[in-house]
Protein backbone atom coordinates (compact mmCIF):
# COMPACT_ATOMS: atom_id res chain seq x y z
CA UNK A 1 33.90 -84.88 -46.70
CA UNK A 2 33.12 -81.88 -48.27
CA UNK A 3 32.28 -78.02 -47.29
CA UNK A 4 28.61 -78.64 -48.30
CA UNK A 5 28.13 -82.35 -46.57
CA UNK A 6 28.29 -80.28 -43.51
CA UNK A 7 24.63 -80.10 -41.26
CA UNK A 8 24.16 -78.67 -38.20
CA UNK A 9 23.77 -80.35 -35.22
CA UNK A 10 20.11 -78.22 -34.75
CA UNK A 11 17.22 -78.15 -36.89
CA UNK A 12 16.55 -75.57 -38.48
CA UNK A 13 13.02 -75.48 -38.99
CA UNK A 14 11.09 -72.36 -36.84
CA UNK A 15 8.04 -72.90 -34.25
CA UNK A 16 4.40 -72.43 -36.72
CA UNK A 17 3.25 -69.17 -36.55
CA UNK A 18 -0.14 -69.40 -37.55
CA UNK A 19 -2.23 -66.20 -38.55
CA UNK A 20 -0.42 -64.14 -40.53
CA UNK A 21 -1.18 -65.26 -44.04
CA UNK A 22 0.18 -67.98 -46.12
CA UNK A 23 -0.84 -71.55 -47.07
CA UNK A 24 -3.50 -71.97 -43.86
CA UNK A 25 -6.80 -69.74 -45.49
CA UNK A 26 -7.84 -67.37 -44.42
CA UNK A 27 -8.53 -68.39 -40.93
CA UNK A 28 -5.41 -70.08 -40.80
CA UNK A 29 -6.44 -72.97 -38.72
CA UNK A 30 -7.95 -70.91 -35.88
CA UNK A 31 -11.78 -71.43 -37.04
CA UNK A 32 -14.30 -69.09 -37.58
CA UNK A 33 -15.42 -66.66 -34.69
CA UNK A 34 -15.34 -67.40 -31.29
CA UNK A 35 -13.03 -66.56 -27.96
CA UNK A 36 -10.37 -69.12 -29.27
CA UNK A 37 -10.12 -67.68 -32.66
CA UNK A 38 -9.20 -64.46 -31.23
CA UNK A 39 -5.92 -62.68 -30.94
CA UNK A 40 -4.83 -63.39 -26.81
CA UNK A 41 -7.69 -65.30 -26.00
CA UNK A 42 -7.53 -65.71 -22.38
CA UNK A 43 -9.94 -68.26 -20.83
CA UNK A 44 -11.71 -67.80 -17.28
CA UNK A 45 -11.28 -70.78 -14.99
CA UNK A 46 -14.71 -72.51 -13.76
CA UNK A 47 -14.04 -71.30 -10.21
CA UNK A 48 -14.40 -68.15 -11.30
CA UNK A 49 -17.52 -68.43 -12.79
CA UNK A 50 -18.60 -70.28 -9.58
CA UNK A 51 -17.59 -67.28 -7.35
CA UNK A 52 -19.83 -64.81 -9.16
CA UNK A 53 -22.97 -66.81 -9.52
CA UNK A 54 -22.76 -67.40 -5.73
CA UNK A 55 -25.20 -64.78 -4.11
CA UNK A 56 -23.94 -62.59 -1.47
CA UNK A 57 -24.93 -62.75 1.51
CA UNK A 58 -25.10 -59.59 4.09
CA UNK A 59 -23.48 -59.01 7.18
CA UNK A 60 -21.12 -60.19 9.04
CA UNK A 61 -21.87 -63.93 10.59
CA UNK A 62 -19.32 -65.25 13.54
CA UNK A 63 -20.12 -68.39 15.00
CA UNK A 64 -20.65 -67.80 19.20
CA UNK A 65 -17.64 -67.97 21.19
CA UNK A 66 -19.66 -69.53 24.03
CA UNK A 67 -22.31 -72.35 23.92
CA UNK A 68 -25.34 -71.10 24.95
CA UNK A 69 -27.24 -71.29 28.44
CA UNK A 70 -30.34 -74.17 28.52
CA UNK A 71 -32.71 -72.43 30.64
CA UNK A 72 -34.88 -74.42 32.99
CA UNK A 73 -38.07 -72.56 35.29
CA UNK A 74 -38.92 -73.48 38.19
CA UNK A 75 -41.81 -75.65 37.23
CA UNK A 76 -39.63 -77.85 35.69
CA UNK A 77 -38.07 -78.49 38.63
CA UNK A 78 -41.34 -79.76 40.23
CA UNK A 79 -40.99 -82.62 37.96
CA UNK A 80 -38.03 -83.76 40.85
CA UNK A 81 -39.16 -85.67 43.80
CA UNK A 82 -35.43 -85.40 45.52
CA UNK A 83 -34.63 -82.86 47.76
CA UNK A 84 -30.82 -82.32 46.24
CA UNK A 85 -30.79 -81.08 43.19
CA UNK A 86 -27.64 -81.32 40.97
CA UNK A 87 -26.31 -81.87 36.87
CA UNK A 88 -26.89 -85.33 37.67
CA UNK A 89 -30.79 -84.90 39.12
CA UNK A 90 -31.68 -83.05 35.91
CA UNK A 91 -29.76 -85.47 34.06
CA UNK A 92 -31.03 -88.24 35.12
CA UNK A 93 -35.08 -86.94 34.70
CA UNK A 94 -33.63 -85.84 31.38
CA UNK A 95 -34.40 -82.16 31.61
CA UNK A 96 -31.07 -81.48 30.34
CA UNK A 97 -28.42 -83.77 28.12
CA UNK A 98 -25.18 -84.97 29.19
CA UNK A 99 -23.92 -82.35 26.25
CA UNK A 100 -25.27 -79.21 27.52
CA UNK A 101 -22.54 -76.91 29.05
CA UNK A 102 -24.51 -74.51 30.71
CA UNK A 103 -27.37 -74.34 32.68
CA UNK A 104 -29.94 -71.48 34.64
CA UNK A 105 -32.76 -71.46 36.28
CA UNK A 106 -35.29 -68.84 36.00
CA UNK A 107 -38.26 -67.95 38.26
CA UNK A 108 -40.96 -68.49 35.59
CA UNK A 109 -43.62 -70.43 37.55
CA UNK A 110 -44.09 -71.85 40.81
CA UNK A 111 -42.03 -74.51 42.97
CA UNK A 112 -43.78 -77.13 45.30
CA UNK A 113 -41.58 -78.23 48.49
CA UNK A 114 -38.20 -77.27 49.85
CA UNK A 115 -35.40 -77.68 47.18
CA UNK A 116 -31.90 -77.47 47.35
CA UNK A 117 -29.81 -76.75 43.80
CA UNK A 118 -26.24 -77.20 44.16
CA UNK A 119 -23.91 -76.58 41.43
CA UNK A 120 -26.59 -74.86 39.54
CA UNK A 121 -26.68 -71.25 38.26
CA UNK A 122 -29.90 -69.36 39.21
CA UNK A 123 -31.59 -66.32 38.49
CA UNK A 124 -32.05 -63.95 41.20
CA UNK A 125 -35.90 -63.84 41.06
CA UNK A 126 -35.68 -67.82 41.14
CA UNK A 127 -33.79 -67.83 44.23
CA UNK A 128 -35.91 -65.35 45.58
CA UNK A 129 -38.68 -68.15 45.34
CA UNK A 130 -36.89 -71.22 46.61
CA UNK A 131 -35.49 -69.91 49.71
CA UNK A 132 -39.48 -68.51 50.18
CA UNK A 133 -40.72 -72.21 49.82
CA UNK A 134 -37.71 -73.22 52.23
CA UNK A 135 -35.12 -74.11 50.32
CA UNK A 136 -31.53 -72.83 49.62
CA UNK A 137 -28.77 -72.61 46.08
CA UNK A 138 -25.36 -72.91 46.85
CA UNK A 139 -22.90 -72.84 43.67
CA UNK A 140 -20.12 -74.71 42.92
């Protein structure tokens, strides 16, 4: 073995450096124009794009902490031939569904006969009414 049989154990040959001349024309592989031909193209991602043709939207928009209140009058409650009224009375004459949290009772209208809500939350007007047609409202 001789000096020049020697090789070393890397190659030699360089990463392709591509615009700057030489045997690659005068585009030097790159195209014509365009974002790709340029020097440090950078390309947006779609999401991007997505986020700024979204329209904006005003204010400020929480969801309730609370479910809301079904309110009832008190000529729905005429539709009840029992005396005891309760979730399950208004339940059952399906005034109100087994997934409504909350209830009231306002004194919009009339009542007919004595009527006693238990369990039930009622306006003051309404219970002005009740007890008037002989009836009473004890809560829970």
């Amino acid at each position: 073995m001789q000096i020049h049989d020697l090789k070393p154990n890397t190659s030699r040959k360089g990463i392709k450096r591509i615009g700057r001349g030489g045997k690659r024309g005068t585009y030097s592989g790159k195209g014509q124009k365009g974002q790709k031909s340029r020097a440090g193209h950078k390309i947006r991602p779609a999401l991007r794009d997505t986020i700024i043709r979204t329209p904006k939207l005003k204010g400020y928009h929480n969801k309730p902490k609370s479910e809301k209140t079904l309110v009832l009058n008190l000529n729905d409650l005429n539709k009840i031939t029992e005396q005891k009224i309760d979730r399950a009375a208004l339940e059952n004459r399906k005034l109100i569904r087994k997934s409504v949290k909350y209830v009231k009772i306002v004194g919009d209208g009339e009542i007919k006969g004595v009527k006693n809500l238990v369990g039930i939350d009622v306006s003051a007007s309404a219970k002005k009414k009740i007890e008037a047609a002989g009836g009473s409202v004890t809560s829970k």
